[in-house]
PDB file of N, CA and C in Angstrom:
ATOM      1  N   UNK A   1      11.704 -45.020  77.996  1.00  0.00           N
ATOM      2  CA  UNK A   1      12.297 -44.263  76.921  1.00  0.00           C
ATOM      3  C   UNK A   1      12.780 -42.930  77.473  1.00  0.00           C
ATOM      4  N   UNK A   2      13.647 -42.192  77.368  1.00  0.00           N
ATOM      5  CA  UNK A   2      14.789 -41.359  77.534  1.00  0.00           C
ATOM      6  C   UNK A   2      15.325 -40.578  76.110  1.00  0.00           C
ATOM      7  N   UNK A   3      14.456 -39.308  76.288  1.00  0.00           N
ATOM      8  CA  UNK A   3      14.654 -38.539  75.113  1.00  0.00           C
ATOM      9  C   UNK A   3      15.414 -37.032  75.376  1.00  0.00           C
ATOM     10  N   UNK A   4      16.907 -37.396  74.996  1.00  0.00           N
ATOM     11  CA  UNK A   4      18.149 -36.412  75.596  1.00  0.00           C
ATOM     12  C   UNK A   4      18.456 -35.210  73.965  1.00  0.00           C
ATOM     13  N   UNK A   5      17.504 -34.454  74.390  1.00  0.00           N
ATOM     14  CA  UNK A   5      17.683 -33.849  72.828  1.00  0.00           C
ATOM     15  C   UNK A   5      18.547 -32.176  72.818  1.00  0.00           C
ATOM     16  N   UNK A   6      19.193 -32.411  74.108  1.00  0.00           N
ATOM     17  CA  UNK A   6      20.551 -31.098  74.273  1.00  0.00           C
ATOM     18  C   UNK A   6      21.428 -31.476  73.132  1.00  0.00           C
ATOM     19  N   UNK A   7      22.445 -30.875  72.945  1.00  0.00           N
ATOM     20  CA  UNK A   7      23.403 -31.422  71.975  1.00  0.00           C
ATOM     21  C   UNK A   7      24.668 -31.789  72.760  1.00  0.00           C
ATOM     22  N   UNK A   8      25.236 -32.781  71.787  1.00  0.00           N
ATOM     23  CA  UNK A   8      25.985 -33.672  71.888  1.00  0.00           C
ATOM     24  C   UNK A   8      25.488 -34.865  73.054  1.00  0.00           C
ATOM     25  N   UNK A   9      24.693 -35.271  73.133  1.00  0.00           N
ATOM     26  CA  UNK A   9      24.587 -36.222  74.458  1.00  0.00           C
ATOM     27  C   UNK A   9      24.622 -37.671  74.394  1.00  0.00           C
ATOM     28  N   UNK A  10      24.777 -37.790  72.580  1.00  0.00           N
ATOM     29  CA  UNK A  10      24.549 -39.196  72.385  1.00  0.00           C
ATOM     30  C   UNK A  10      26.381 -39.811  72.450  1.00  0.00           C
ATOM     31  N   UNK A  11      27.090 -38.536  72.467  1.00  0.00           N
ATOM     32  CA  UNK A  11      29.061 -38.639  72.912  1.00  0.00           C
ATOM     33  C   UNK A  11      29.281 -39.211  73.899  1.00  0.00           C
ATOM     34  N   UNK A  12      30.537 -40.067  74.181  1.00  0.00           N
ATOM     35  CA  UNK A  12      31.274 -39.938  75.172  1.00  0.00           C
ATOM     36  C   UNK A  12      32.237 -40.485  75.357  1.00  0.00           C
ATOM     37  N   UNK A  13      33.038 -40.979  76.133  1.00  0.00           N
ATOM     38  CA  UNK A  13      34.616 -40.754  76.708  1.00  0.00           C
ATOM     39  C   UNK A  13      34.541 -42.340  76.364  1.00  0.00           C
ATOM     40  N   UNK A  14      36.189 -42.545  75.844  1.00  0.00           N
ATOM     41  CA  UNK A  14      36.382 -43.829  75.490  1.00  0.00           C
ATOM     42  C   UNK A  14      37.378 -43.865  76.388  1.00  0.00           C
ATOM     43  N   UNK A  15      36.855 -45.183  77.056  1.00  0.00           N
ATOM     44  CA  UNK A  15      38.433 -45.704  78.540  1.00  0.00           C
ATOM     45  C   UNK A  15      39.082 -46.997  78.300  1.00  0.00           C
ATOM     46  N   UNK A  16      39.976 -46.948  78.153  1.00  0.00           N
ATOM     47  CA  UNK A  16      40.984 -47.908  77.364  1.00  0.00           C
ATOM     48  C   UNK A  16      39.923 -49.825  78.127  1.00  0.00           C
ATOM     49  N   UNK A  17      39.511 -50.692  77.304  1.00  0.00           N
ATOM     50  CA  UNK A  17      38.969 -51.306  77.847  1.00  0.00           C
ATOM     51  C   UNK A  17      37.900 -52.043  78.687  1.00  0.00           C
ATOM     52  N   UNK A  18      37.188 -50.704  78.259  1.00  0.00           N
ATOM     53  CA  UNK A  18      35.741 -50.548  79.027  1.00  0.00           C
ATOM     54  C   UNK A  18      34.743 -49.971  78.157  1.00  0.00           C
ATOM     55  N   UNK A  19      35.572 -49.534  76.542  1.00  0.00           N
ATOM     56  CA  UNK A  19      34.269 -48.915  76.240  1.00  0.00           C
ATOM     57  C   UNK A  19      34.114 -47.340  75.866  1.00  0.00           C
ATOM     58  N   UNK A  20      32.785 -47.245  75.502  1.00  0.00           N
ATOM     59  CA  UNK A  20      32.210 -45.734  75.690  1.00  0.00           C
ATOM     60  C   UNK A  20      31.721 -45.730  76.622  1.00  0.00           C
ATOM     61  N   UNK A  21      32.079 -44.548  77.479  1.00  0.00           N
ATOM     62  CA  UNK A  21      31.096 -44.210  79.032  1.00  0.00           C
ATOM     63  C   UNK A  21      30.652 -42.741  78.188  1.00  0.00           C
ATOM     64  N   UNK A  22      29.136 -42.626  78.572  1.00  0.00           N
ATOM     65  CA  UNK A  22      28.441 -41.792  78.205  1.00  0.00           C
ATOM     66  C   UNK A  22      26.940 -42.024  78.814  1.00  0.00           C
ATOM     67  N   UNK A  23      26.098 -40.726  78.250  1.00  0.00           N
ATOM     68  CA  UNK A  23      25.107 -40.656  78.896  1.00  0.00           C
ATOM     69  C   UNK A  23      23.809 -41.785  78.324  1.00  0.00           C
ATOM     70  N   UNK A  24      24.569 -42.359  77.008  1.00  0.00           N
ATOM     71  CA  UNK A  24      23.480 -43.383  76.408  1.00  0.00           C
ATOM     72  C   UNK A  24      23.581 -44.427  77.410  1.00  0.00           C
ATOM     73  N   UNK A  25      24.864 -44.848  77.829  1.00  0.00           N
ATOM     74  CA  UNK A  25      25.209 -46.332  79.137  1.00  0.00           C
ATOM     75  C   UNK A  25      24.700 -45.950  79.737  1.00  0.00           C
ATOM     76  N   UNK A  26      24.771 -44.258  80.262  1.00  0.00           N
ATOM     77  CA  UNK A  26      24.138 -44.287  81.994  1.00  0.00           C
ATOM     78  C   UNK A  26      22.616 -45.129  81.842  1.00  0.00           C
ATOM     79  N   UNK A  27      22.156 -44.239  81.104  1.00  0.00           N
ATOM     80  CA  UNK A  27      20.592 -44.363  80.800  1.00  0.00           C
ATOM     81  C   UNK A  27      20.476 -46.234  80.730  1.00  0.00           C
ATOM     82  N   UNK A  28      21.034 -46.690  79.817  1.00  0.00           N
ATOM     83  CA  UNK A  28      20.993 -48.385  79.201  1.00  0.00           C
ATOM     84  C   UNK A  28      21.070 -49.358  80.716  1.00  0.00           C
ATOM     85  N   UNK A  29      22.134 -48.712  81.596  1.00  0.00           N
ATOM     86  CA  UNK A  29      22.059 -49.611  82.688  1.00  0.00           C
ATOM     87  C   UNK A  29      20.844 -48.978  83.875  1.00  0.00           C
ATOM     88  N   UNK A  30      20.265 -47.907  83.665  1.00  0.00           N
ATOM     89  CA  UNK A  30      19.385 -47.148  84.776  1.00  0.00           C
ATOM     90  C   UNK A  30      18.448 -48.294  84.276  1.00  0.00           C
ATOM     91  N   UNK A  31      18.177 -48.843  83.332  1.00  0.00           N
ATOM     92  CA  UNK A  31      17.021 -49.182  82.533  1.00  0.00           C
ATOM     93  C   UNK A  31      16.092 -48.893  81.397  1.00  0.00           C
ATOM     94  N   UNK A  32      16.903 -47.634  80.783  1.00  0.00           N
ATOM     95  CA  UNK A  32      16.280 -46.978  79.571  1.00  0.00           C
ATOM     96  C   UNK A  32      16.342 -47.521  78.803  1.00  0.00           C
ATOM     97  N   UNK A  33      15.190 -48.585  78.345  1.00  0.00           N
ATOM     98  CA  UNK A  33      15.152 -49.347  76.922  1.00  0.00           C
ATOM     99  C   UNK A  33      15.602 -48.380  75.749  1.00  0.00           C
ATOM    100  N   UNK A  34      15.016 -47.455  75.366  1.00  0.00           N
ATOM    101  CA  UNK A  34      15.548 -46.674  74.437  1.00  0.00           C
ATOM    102  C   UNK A  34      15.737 -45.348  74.677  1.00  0.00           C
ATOM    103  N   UNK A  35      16.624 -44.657  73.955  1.00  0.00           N
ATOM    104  CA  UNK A  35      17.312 -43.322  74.054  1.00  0.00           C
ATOM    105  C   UNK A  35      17.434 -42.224  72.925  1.00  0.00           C
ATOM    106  N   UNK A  36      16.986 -40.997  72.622  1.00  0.00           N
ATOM    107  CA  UNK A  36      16.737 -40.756  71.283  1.00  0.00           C
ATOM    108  C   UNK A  36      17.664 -39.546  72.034  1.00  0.00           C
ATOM    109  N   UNK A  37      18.933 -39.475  71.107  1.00  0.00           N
ATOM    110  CA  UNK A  37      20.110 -38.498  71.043  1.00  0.00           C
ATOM    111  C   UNK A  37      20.601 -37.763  70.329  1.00  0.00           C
ATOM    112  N   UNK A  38      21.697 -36.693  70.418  1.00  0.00           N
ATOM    113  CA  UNK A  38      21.949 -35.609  69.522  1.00  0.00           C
ATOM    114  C   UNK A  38      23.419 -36.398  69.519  1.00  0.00           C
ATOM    115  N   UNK A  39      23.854 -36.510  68.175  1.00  0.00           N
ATOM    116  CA  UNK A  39      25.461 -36.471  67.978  1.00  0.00           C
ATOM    117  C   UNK A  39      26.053 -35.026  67.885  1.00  0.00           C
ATOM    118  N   UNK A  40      25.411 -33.920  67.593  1.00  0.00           N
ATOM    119  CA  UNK A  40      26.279 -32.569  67.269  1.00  0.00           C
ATOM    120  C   UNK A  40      25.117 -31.747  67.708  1.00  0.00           C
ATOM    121  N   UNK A  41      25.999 -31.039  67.581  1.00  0.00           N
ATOM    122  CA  UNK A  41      24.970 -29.252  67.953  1.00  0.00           C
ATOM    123  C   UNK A  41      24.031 -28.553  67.169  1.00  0.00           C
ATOM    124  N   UNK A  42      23.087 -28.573  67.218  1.00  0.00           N
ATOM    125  CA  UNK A  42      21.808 -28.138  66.665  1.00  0.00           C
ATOM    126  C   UNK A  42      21.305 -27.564  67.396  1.00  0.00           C
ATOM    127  N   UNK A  43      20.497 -26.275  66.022  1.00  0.00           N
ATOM    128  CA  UNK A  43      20.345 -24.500  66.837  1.00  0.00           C
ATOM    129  C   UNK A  43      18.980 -25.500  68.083  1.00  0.00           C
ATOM    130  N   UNK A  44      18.693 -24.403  69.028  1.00  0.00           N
ATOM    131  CA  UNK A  44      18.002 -24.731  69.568  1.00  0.00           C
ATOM    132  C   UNK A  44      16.357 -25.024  68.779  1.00  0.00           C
ATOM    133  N   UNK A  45      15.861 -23.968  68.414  1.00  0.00           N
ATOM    134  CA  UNK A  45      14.658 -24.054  67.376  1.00  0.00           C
ATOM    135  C   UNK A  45      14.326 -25.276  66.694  1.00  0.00           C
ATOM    136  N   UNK A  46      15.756 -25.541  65.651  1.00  0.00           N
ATOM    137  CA  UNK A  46      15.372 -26.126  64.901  1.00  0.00           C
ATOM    138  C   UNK A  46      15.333 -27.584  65.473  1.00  0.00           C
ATOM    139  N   UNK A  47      15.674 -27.612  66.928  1.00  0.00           N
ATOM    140  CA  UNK A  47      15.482 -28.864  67.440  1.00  0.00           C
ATOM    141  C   UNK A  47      14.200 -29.056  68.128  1.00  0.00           C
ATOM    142  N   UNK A  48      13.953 -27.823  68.585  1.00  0.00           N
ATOM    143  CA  UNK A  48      12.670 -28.368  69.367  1.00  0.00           C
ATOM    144  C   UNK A  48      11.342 -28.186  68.046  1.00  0.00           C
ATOM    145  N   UNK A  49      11.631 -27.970  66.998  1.00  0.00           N
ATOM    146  CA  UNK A  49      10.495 -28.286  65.664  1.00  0.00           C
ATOM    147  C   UNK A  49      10.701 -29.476  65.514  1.00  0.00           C
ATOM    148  N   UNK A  50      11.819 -30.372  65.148  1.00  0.00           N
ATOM    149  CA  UNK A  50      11.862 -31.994  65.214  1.00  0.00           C
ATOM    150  C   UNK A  50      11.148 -32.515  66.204  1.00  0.00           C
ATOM    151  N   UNK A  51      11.384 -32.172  67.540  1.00  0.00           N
ATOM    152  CA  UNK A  51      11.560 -32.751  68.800  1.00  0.00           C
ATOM    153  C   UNK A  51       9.683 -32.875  69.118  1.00  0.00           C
ATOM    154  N   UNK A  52       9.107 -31.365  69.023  1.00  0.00           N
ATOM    155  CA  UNK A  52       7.604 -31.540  68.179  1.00  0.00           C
ATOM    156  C   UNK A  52       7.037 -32.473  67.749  1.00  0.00           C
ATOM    157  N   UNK A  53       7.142 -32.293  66.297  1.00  0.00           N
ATOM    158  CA  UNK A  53       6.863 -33.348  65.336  1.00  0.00           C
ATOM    159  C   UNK A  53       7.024 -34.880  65.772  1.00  0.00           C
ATOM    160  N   UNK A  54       8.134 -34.949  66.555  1.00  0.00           N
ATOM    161  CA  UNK A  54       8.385 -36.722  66.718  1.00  0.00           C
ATOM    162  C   UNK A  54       7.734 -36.632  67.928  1.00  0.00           C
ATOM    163  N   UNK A  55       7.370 -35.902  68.895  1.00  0.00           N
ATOM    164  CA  UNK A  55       6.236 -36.458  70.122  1.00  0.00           C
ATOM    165  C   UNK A  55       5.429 -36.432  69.496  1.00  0.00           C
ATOM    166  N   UNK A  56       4.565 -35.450  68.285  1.00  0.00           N
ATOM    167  CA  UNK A  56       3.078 -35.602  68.066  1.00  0.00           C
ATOM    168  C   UNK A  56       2.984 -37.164  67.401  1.00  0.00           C
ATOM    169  N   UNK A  57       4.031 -37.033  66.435  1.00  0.00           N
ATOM    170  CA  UNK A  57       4.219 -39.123  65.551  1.00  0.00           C
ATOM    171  C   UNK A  57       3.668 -40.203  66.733  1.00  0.00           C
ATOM    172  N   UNK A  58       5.205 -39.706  67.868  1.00  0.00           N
ATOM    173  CA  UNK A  58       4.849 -41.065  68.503  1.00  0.00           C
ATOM    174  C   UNK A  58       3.570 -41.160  69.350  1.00  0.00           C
ATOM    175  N   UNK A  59       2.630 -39.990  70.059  1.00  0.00           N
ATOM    176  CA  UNK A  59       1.751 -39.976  70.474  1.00  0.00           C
ATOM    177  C   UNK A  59       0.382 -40.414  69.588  1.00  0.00           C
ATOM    178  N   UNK A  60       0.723 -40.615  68.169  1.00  0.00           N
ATOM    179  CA  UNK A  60      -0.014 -41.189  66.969  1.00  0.00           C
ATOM    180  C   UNK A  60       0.109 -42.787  67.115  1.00  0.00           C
ATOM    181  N   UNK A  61       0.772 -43.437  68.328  1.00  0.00           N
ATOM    182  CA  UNK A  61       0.883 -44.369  68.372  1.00  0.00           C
ATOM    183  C   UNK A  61       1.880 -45.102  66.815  1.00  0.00           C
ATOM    184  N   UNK A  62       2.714 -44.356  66.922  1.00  0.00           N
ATOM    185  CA  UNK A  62       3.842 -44.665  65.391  1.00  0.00           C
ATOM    186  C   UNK A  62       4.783 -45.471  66.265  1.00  0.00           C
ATOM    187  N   UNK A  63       4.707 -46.053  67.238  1.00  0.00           N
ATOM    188  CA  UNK A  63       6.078 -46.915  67.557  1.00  0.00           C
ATOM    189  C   UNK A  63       6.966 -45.916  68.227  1.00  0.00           C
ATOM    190  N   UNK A  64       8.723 -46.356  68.233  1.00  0.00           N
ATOM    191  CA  UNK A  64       9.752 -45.801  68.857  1.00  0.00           C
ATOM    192  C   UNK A  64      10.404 -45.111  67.833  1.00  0.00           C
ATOM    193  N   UNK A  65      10.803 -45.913  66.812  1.00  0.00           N
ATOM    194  CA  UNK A  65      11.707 -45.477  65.893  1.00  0.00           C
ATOM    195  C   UNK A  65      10.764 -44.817  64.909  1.00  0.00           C
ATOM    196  N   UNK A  66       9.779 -45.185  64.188  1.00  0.00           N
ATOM    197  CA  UNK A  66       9.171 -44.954  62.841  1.00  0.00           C
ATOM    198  C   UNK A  66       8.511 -43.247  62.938  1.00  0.00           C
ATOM    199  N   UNK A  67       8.498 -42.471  64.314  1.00  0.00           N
ATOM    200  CA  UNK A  67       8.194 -41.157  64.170  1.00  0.00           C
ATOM    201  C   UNK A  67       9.474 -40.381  64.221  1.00  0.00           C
ATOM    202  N   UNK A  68      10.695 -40.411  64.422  1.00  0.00           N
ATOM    203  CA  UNK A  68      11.702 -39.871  64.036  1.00  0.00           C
ATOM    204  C   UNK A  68      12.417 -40.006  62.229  1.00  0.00           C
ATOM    205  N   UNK A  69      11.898 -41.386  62.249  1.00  0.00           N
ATOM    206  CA  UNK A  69      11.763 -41.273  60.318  1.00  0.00           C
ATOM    207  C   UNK A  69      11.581 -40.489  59.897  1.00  0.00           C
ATOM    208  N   UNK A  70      10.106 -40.735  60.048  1.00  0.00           N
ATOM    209  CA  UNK A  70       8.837 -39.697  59.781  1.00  0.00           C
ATOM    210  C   UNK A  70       9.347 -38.323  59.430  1.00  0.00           C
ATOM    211  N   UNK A  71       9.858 -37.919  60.898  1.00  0.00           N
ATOM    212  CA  UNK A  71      10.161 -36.413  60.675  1.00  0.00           C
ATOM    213  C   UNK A  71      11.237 -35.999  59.739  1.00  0.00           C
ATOM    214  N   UNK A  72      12.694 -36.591  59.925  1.00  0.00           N
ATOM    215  CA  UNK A  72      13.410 -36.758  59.166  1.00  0.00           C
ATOM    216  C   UNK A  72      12.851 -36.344  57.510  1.00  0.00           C
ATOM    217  N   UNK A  73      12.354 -37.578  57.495  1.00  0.00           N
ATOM    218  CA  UNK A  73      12.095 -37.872  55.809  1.00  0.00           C
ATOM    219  C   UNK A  73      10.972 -36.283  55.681  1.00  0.00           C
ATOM    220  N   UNK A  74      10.293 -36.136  56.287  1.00  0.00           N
ATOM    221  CA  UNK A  74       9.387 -34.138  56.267  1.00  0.00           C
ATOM    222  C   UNK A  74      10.548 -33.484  55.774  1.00  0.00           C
ATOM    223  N   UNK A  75      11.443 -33.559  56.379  1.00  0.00           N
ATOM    224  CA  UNK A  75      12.590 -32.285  56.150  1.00  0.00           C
ATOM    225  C   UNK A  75      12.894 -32.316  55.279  1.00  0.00           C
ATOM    226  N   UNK A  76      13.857 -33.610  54.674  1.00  0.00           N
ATOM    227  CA  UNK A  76      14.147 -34.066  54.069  1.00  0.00           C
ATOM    228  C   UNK A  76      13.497 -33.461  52.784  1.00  0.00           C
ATOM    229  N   UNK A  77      12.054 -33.687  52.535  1.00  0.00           N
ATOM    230  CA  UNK A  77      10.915 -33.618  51.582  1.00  0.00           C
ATOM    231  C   UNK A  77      11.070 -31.763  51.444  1.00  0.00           C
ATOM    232  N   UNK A  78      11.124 -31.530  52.819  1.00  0.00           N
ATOM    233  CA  UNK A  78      10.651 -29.895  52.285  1.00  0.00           C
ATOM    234  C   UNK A  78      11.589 -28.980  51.328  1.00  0.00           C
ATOM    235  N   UNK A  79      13.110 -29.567  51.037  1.00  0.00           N
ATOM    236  CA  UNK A  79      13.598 -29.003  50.027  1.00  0.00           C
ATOM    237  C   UNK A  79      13.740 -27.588  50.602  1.00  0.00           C
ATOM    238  N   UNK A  80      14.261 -27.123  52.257  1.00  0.00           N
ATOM    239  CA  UNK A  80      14.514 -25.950  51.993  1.00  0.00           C
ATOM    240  C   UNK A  80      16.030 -26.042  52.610  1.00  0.00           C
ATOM    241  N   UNK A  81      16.299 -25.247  53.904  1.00  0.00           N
ATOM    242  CA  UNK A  81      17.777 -25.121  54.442  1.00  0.00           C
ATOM    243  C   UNK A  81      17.434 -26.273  55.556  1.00  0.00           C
ATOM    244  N   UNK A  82      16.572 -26.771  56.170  1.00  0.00           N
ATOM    245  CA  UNK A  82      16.396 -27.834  56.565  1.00  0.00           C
ATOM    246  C   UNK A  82      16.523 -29.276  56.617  1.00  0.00           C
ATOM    247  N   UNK A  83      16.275 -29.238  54.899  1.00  0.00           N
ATOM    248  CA  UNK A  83      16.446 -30.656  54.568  1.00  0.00           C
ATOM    249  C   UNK A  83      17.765 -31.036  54.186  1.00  0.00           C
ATOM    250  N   UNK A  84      18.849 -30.269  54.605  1.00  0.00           N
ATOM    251  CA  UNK A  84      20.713 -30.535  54.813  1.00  0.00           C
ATOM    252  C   UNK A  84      20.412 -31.367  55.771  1.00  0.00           C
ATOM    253  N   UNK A  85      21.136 -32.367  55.927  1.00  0.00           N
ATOM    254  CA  UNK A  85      21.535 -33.454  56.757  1.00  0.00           C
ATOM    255  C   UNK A  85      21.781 -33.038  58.121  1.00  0.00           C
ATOM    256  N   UNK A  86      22.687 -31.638  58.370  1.00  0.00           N
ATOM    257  CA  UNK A  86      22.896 -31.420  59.339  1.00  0.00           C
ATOM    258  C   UNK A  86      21.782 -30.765  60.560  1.00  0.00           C
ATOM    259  N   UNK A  87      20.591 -30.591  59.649  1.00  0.00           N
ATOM    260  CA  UNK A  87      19.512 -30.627  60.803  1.00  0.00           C
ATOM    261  C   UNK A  87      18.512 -31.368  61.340  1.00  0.00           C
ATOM    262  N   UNK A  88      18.939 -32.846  60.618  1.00  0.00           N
ATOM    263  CA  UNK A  88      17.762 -33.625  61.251  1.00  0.00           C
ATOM    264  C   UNK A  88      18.798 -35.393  61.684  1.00  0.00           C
ATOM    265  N   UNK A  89      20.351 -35.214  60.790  1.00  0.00           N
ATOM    266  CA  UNK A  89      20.803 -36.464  60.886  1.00  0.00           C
ATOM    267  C   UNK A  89      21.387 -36.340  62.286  1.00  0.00           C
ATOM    268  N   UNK A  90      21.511 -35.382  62.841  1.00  0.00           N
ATOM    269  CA  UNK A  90      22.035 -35.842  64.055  1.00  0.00           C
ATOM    270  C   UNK A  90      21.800 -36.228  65.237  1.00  0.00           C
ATOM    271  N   UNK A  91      20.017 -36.733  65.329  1.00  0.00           N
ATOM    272  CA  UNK A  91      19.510 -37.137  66.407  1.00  0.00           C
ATOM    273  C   UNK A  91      19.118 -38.771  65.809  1.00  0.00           C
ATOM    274  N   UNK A  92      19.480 -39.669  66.626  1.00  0.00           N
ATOM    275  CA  UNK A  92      19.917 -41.347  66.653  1.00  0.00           C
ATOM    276  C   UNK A  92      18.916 -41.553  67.738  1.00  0.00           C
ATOM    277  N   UNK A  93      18.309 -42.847  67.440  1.00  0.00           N
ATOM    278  CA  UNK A  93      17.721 -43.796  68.474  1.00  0.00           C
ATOM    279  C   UNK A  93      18.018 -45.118  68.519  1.00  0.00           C
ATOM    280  N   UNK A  94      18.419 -44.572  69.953  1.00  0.00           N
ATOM    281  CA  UNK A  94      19.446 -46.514  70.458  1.00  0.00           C
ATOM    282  C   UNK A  94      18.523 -47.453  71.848  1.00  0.00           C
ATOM    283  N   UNK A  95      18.674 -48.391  71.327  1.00  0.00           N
ATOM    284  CA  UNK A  95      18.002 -49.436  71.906  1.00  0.00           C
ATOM    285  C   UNK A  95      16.576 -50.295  71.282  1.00  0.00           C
ATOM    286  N   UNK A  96      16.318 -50.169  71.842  1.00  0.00           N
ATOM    287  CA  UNK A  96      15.000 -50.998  71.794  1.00  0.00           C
ATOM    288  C   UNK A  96      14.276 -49.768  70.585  1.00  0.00           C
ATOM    289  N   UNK A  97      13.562 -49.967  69.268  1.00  0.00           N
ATOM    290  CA  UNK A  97      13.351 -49.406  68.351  1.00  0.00           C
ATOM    291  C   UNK A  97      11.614 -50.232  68.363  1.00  0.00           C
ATOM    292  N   UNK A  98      11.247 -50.715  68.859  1.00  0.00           N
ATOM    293  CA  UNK A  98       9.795 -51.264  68.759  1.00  0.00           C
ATOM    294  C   UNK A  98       8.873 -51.108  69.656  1.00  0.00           C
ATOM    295  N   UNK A  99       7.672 -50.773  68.688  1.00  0.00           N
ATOM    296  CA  UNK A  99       6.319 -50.415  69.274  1.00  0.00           C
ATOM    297  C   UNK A  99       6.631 -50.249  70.748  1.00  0.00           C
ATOM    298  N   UNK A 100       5.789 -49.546  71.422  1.00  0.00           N
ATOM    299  CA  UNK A 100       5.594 -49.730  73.155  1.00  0.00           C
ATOM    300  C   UNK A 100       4.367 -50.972  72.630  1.00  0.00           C
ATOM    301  N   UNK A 101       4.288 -51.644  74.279  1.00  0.00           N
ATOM    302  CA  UNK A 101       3.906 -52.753  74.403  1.00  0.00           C
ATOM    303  C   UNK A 101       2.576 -52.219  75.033  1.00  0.00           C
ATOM    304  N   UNK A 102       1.193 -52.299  74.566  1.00  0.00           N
ATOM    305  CA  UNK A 102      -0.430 -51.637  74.298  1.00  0.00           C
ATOM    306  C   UNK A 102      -0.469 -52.630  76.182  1.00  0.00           C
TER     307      UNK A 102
END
């Protein structure tokens, strides 16, 4: 797993015929089953409070995907300038979305 939480990293360059080349492929062919990415720019702070929260989830043994929910849906819940879309929808997890294997 490969957790790229700079902004913009989940972007990249479309080449007539080949695709998106970006840093999610690099990772997909290095072998990074999964990749948890930023589509847009988010302040620094308020990323590394997500970024927090979803290591303490997944270190709760919550799986790949289900602690970025998690956090999400917190924000979401807290009803303040946070829970706008634009501070928690723009980090995506691609690939493989299930449990690590015990």
């Amino acid at each position: 797993m490969v957790v790229l939480s700079a902004c913009d990293t989940g972007l990249g360059d479309v080449a007539d015929g080949e695709g998106v080349y970006g840093l999610r492929r690099a990772f997909a062919i290095a072998g990074a089953e999964t990749q948890l990415l930023s589509l847009w720019q988010v302040d620094g702070f308020d990323t590394q409070s997500l970024m927090a929260r979803y290591y303490e989830n997944l270190m709760a043994c919550m799986g790949r995907s289900e602690p970025l929910r998690a956090v999400q849906l917190e924000m979401i819940a807290a009803d303040n300038t946070y829970s706008h879309p634009y501070y928690w929808a723009a980090f995506i997890l691609a690939g493989n979305w299930q449990p690590f294997a015990e």
